[in-house]
PDB file of N, CA and C in Angstrom:
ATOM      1  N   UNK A   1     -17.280  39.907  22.255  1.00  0.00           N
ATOM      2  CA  UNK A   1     -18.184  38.780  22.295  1.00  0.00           C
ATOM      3  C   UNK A   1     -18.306  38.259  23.723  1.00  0.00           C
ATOM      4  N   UNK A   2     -17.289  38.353  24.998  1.00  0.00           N
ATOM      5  CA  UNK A   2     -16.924  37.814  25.676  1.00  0.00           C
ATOM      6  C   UNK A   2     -18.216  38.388  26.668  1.00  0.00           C
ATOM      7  N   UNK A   3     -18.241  39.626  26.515  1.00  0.00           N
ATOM      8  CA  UNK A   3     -18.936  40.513  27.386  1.00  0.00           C
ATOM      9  C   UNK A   3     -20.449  40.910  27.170  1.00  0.00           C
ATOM     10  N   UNK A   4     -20.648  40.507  25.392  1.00  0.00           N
ATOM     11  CA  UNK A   4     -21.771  40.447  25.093  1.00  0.00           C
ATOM     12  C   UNK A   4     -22.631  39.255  25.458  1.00  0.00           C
ATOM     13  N   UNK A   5     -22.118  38.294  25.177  1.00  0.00           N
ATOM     14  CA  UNK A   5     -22.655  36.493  25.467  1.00  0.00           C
ATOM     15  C   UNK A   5     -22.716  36.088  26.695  1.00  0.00           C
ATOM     16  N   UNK A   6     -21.621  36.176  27.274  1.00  0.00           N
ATOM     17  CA  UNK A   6     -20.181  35.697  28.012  1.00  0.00           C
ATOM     18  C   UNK A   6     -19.681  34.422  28.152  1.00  0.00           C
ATOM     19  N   UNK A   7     -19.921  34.216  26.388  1.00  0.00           N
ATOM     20  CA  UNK A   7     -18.714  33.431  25.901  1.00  0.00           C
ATOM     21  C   UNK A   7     -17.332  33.142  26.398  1.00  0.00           C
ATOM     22  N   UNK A   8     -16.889  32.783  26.331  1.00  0.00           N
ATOM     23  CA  UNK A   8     -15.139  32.184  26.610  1.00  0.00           C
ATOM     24  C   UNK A   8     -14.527  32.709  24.752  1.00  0.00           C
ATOM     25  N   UNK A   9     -13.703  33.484  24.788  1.00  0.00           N
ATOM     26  CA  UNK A   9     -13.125  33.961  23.786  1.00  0.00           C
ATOM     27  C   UNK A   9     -11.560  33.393  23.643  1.00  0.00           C
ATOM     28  N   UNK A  10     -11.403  32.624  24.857  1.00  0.00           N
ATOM     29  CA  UNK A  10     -10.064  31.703  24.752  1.00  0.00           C
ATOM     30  C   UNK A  10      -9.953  30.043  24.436  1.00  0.00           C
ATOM     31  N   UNK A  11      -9.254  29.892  24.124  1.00  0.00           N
ATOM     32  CA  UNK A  11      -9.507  27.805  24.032  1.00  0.00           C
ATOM     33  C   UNK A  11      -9.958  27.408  22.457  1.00  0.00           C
ATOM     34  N   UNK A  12     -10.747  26.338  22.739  1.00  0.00           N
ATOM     35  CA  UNK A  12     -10.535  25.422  21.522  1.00  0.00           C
ATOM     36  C   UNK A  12     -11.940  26.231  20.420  1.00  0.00           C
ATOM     37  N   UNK A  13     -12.012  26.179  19.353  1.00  0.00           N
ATOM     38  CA  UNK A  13     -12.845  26.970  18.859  1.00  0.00           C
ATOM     39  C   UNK A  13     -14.469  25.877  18.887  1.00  0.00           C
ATOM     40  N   UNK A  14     -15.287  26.467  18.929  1.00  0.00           N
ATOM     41  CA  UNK A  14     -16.571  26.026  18.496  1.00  0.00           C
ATOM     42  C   UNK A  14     -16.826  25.752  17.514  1.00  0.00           C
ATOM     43  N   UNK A  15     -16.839  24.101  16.864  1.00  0.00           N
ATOM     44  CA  UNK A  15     -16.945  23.650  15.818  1.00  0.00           C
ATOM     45  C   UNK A  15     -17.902  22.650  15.620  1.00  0.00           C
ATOM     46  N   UNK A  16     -18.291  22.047  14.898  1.00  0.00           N
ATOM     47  CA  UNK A  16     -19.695  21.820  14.769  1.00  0.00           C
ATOM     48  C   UNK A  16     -19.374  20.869  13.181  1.00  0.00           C
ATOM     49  N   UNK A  17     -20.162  20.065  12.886  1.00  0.00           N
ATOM     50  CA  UNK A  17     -20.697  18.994  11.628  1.00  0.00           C
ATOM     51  C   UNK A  17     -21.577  20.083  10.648  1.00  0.00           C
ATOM     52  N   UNK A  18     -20.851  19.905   9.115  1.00  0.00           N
ATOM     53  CA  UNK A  18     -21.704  20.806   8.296  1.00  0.00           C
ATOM     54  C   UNK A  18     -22.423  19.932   7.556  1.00  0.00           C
ATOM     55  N   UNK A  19     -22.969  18.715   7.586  1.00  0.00           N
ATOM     56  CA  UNK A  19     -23.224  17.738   6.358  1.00  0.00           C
ATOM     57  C   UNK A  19     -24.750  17.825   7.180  1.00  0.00           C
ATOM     58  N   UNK A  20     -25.605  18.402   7.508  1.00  0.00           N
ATOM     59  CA  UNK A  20     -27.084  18.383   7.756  1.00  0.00           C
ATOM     60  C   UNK A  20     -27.665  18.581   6.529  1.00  0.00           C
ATOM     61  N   UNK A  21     -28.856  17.954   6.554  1.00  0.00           N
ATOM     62  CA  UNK A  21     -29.929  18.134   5.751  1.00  0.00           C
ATOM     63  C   UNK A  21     -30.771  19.655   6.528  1.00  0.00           C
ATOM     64  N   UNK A  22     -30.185  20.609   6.085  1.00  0.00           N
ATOM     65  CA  UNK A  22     -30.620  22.278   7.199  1.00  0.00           C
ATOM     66  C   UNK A  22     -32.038  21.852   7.130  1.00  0.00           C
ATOM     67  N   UNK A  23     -32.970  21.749   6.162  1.00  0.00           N
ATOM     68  CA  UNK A  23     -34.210  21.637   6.151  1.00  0.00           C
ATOM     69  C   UNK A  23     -34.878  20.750   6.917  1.00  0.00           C
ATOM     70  N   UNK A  24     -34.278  19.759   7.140  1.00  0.00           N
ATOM     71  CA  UNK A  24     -34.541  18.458   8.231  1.00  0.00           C
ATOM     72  C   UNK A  24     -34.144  19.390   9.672  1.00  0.00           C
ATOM     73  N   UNK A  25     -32.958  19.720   9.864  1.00  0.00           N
ATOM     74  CA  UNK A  25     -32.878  20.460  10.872  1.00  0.00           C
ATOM     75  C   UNK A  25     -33.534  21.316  11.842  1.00  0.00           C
ATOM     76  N   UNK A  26     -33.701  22.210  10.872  1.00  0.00           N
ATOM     77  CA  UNK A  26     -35.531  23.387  10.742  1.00  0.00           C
ATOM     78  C   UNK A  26     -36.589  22.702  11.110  1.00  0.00           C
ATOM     79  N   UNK A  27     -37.289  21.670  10.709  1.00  0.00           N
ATOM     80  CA  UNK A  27     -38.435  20.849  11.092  1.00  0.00           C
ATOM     81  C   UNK A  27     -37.880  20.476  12.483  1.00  0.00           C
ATOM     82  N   UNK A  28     -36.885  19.633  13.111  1.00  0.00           N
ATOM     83  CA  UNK A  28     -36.502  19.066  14.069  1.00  0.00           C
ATOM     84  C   UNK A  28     -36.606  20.419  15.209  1.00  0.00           C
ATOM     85  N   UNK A  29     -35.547  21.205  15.232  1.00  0.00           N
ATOM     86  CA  UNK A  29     -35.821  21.971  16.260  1.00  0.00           C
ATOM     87  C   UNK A  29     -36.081  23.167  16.126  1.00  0.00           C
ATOM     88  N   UNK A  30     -37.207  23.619  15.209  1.00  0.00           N
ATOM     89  CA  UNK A  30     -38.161  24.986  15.641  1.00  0.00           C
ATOM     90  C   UNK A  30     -39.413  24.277  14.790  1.00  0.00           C
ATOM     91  N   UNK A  31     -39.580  22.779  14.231  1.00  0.00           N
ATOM     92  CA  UNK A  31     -41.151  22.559  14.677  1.00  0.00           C
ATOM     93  C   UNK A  31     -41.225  23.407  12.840  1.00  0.00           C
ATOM     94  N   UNK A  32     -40.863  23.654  12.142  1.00  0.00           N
ATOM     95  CA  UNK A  32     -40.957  24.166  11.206  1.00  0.00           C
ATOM     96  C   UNK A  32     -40.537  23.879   9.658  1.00  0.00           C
ATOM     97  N   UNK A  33     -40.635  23.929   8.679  1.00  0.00           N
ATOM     98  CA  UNK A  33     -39.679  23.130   7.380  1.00  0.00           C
ATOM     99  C   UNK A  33     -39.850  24.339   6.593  1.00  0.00           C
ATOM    100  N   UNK A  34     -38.631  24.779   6.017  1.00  0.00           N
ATOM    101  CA  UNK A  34     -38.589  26.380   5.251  1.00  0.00           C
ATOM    102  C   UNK A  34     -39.360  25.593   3.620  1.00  0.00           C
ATOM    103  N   UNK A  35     -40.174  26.683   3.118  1.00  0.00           N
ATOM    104  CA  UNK A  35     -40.722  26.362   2.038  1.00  0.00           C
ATOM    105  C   UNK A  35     -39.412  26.680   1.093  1.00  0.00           C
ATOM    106  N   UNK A  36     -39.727  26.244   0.188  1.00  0.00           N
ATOM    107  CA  UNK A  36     -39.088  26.529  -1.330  1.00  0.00           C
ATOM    108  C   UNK A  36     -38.631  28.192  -1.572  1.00  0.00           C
ATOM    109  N   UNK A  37     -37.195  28.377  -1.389  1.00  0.00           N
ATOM    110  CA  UNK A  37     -36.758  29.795  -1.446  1.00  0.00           C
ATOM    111  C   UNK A  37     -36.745  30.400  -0.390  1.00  0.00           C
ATOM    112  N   UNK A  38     -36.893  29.597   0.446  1.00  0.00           N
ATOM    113  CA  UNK A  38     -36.521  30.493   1.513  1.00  0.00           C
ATOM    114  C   UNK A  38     -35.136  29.858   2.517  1.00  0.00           C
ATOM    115  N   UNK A  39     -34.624  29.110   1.736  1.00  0.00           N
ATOM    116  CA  UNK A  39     -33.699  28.183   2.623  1.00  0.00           C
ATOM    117  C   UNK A  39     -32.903  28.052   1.414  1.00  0.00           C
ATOM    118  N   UNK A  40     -31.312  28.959   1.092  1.00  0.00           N
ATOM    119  CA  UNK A  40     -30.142  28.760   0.502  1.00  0.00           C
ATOM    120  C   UNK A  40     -29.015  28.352   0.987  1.00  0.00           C
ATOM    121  N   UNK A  41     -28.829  26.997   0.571  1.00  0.00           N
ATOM    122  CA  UNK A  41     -27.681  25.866   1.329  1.00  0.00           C
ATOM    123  C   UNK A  41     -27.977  26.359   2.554  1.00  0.00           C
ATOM    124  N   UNK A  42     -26.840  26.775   3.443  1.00  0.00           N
ATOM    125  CA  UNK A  42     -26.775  26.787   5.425  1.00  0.00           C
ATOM    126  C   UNK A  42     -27.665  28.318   5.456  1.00  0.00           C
ATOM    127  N   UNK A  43     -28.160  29.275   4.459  1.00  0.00           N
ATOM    128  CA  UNK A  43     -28.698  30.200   5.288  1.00  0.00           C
ATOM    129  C   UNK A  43     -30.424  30.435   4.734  1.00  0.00           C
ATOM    130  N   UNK A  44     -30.835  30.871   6.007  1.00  0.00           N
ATOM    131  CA  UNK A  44     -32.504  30.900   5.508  1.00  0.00           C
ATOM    132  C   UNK A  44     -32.986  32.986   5.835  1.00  0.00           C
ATOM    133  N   UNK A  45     -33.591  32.737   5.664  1.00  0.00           N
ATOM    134  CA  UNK A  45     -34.426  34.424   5.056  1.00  0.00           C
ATOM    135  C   UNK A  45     -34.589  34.750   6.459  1.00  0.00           C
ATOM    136  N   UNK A  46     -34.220  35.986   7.222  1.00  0.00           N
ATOM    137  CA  UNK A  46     -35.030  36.295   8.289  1.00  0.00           C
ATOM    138  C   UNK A  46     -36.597  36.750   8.570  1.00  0.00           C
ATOM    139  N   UNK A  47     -36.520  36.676   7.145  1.00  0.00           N
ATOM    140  CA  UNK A  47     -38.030  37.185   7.279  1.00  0.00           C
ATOM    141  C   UNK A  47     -38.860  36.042   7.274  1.00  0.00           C
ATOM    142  N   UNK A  48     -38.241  34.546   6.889  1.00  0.00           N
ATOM    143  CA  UNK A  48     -39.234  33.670   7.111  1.00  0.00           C
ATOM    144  C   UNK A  48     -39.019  33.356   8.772  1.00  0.00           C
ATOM    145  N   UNK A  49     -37.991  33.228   9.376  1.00  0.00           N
ATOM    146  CA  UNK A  49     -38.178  33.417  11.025  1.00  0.00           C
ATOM    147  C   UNK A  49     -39.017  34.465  11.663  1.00  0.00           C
ATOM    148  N   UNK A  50     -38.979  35.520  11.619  1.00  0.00           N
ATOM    149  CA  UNK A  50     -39.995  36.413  12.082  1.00  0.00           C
ATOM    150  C   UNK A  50     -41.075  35.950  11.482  1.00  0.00           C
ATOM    151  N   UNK A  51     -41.284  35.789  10.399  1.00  0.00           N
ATOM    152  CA  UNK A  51     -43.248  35.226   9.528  1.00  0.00           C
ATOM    153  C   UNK A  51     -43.499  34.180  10.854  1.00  0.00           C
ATOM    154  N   UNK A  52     -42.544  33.525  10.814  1.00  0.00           N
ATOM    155  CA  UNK A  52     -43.020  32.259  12.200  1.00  0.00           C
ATOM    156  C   UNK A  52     -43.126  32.434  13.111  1.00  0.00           C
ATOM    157  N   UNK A  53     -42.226  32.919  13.614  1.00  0.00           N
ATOM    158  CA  UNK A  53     -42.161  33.350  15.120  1.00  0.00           C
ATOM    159  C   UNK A  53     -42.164  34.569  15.699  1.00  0.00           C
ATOM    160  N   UNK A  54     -43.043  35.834  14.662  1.00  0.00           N
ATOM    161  CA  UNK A  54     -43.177  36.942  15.588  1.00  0.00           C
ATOM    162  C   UNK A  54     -43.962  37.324  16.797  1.00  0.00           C
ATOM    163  N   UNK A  55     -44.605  36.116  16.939  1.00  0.00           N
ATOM    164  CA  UNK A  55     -44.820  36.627  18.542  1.00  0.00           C
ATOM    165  C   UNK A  55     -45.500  34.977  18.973  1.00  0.00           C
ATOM    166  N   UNK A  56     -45.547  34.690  20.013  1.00  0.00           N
ATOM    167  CA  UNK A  56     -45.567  33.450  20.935  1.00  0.00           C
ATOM    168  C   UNK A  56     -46.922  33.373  20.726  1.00  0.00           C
ATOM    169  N   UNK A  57     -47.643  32.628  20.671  1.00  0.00           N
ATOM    170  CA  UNK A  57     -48.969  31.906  20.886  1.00  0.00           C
ATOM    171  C   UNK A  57     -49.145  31.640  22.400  1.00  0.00           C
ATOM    172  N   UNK A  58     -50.470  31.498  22.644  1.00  0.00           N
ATOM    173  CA  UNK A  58     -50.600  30.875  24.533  1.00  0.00           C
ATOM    174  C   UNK A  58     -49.798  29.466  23.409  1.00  0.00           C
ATOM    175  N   UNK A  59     -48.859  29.037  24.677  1.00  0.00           N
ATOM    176  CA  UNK A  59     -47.983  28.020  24.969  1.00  0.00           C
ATOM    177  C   UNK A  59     -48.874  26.779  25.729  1.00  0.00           C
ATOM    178  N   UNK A  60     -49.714  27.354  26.534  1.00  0.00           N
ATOM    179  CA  UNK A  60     -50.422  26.529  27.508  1.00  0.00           C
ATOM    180  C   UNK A  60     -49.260  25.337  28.367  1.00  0.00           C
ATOM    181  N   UNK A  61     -48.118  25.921  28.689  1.00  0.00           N
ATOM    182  CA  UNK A  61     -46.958  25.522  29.044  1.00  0.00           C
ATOM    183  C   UNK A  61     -46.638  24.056  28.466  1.00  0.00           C
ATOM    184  N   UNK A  62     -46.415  23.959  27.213  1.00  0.00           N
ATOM    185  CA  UNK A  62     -45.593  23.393  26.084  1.00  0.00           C
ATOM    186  C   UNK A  62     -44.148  24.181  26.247  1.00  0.00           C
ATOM    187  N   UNK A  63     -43.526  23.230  26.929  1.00  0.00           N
ATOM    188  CA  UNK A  63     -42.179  23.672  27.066  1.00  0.00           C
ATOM    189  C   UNK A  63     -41.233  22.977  25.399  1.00  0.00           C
ATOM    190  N   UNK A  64     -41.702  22.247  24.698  1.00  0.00           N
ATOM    191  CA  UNK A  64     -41.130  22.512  23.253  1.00  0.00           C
ATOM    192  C   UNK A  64     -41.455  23.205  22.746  1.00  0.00           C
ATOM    193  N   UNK A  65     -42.473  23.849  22.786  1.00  0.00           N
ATOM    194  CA  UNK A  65     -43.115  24.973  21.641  1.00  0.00           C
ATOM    195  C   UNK A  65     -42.161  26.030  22.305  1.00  0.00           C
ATOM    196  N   UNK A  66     -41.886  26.622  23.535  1.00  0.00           N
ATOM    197  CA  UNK A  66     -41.009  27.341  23.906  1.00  0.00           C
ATOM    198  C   UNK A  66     -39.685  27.563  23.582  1.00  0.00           C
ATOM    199  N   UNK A  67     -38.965  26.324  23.777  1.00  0.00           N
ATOM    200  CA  UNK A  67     -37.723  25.945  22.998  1.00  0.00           C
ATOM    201  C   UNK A  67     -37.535  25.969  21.109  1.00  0.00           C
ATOM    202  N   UNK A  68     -38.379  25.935  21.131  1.00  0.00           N
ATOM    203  CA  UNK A  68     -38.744  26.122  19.301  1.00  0.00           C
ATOM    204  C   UNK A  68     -38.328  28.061  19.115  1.00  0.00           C
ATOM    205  N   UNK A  69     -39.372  28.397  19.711  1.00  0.00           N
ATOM    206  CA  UNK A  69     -40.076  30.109  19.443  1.00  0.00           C
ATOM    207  C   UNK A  69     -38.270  30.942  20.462  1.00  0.00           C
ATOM    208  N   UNK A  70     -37.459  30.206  21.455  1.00  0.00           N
ATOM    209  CA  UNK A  70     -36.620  30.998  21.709  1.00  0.00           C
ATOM    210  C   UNK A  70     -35.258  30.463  20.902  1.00  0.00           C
ATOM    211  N   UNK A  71     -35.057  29.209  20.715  1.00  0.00           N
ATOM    212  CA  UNK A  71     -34.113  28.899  19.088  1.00  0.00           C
ATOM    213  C   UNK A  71     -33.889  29.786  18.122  1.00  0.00           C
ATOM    214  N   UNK A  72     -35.240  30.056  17.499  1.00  0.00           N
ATOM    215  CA  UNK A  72     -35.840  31.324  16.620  1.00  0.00           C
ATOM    216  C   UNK A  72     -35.329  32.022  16.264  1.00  0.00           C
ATOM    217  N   UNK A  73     -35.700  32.925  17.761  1.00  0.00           N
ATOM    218  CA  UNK A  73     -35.020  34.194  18.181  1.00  0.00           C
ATOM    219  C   UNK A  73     -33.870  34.560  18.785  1.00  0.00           C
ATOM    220  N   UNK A  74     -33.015  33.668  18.978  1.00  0.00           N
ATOM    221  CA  UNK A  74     -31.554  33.188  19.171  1.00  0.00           C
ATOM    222  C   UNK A  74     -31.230  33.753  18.032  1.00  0.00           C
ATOM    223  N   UNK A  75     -31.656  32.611  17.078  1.00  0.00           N
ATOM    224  CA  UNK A  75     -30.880  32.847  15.341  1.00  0.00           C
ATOM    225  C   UNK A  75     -31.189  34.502  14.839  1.00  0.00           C
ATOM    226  N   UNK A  76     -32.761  34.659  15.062  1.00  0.00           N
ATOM    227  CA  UNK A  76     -32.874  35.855  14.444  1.00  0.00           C
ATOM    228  C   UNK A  76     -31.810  37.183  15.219  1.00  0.00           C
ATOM    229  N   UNK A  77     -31.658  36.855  15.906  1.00  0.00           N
ATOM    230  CA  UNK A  77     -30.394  37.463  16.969  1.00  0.00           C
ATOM    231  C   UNK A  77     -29.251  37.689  16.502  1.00  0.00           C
ATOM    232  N   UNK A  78     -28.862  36.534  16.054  1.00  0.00           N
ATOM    233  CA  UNK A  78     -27.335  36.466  15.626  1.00  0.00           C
ATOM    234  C   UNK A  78     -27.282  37.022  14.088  1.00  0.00           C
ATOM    235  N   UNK A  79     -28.832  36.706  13.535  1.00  0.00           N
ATOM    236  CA  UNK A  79     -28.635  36.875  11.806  1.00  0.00           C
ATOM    237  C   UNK A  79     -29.129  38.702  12.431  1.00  0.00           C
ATOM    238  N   UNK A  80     -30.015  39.127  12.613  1.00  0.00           N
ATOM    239  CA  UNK A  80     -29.756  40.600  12.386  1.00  0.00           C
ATOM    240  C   UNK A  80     -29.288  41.665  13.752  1.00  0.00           C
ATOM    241  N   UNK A  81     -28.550  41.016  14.360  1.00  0.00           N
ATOM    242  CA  UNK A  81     -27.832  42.113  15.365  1.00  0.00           C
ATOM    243  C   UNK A  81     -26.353  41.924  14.973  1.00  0.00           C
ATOM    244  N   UNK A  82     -26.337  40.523  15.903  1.00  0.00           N
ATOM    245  CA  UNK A  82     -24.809  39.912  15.942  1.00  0.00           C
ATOM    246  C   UNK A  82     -23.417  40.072  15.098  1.00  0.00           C
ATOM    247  N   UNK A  83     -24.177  39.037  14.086  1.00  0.00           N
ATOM    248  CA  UNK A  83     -23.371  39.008  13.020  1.00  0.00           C
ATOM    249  C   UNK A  83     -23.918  39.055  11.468  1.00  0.00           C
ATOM    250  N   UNK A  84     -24.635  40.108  10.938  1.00  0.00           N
ATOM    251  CA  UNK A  84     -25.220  40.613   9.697  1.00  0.00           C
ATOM    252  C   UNK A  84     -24.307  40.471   8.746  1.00  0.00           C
ATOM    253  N   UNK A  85     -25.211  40.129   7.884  1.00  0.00           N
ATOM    254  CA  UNK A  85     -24.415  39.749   6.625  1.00  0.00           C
ATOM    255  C   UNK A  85     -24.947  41.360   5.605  1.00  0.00           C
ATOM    256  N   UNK A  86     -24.167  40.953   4.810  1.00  0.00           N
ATOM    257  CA  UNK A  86     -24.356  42.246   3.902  1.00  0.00           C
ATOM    258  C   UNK A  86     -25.725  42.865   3.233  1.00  0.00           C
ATOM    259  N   UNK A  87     -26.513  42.013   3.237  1.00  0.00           N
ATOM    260  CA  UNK A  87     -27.883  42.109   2.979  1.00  0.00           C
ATOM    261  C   UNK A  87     -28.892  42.119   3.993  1.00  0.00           C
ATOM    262  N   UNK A  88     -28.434  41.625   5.552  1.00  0.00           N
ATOM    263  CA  UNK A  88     -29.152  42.110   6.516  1.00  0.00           C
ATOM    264  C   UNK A  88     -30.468  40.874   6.751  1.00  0.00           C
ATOM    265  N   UNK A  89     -30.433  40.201   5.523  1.00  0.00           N
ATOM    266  CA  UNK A  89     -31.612  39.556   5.355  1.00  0.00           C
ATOM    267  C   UNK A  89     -31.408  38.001   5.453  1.00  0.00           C
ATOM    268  N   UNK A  90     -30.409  37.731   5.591  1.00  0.00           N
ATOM    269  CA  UNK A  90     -30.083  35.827   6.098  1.00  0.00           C
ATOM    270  C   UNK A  90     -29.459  35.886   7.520  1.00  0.00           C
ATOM    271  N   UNK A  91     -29.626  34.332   7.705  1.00  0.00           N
ATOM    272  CA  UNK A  91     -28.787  34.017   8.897  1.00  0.00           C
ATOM    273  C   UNK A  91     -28.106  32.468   8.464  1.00  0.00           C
ATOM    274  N   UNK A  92     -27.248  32.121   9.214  1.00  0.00           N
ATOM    275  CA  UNK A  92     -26.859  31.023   8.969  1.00  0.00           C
ATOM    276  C   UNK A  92     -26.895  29.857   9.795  1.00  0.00           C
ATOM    277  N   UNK A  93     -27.589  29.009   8.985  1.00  0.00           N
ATOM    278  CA  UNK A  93     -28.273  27.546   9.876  1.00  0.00           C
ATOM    279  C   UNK A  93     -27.202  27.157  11.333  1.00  0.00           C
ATOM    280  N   UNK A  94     -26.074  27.410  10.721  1.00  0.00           N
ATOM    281  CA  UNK A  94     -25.121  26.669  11.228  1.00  0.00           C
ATOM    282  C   UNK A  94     -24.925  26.984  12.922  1.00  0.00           C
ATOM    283  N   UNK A  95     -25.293  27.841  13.190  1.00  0.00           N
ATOM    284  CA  UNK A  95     -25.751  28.449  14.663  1.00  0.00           C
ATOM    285  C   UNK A  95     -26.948  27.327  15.182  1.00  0.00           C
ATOM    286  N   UNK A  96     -27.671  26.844  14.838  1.00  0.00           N
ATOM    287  CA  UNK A  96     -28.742  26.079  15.231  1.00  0.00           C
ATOM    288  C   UNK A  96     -28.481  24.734  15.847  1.00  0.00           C
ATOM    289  N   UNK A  97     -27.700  24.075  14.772  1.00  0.00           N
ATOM    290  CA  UNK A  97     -26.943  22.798  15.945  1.00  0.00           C
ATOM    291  C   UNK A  97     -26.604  22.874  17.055  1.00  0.00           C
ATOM    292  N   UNK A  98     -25.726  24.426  17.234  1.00  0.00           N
ATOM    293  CA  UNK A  98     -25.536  24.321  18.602  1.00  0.00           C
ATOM    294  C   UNK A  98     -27.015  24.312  19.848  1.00  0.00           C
ATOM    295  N   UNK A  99     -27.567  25.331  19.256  1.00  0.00           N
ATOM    296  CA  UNK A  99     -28.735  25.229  20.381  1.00  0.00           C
ATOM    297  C   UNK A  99     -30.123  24.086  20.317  1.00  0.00           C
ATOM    298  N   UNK A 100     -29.060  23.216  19.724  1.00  0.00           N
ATOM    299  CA  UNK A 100     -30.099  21.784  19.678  1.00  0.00           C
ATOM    300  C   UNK A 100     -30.647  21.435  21.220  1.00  0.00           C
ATOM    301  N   UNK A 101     -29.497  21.652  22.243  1.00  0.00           N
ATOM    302  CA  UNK A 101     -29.726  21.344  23.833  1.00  0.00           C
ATOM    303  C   UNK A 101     -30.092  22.307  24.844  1.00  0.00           C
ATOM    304  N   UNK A 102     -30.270  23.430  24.021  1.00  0.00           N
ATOM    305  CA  UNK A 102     -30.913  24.436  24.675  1.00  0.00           C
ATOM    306  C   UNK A 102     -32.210  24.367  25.259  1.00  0.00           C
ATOM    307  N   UNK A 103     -32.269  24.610  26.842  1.00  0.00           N
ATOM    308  CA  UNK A 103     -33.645  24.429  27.259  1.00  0.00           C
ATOM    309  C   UNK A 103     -33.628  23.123  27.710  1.00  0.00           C
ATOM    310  N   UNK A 104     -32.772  22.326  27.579  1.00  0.00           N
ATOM    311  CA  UNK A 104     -32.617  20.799  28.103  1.00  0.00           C
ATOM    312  C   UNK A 104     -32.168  20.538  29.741  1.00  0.00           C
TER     313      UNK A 104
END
């Protein structure tokens, strides 16, 4: 991980608040609110991230719309490279808090 990220793989662990409303979350920072079924407790469908964000719109330099569309693809990152779950097909919200300050 150290060498992939270049994370710090030593010290205090990365921990984070699980009591979000994920769906409130989703609207807040990627600009988006998962419809019905596509958002189970902390994990949402990758295929509704790609439906959204497969490719950038002119931005017309909207630096939130930017921060939205690379959040995204952060998550879609972690849900199908990183760390895949057995179905290949979720990711988990819980990665997203952190990059609340991303781009800040």
């Amino acid at each position: 991980m150290s060498l992939l990220l270049g994370l710090r793989v030593d010290g205090a662990p990365l921990i984070g608040p699980t009591n979000f409303e994920w769906a409130d979350l989703c609207e807040e920072l990627l600009g988006v609110r998962p419809q019905e079924g596509q958002l189970q407790g902390t994990v949402v469908k990758l295929s509704w991230l790609t439906q959204h964000f497969s490719q950038l719109n002119n931005h017309d330099g909207d630096v939130q719309q930017l921060q939205r569309f690379t959040r995204a693809w952060i998550l879609i990152f972690i849900g199908g490279v990183l760390f895949v779950d057995k179905s290949s097909s979720k990711v988990s919200l819980r990665y997203l808090q952190f990059l609340r300050d991303f781009g800040q």
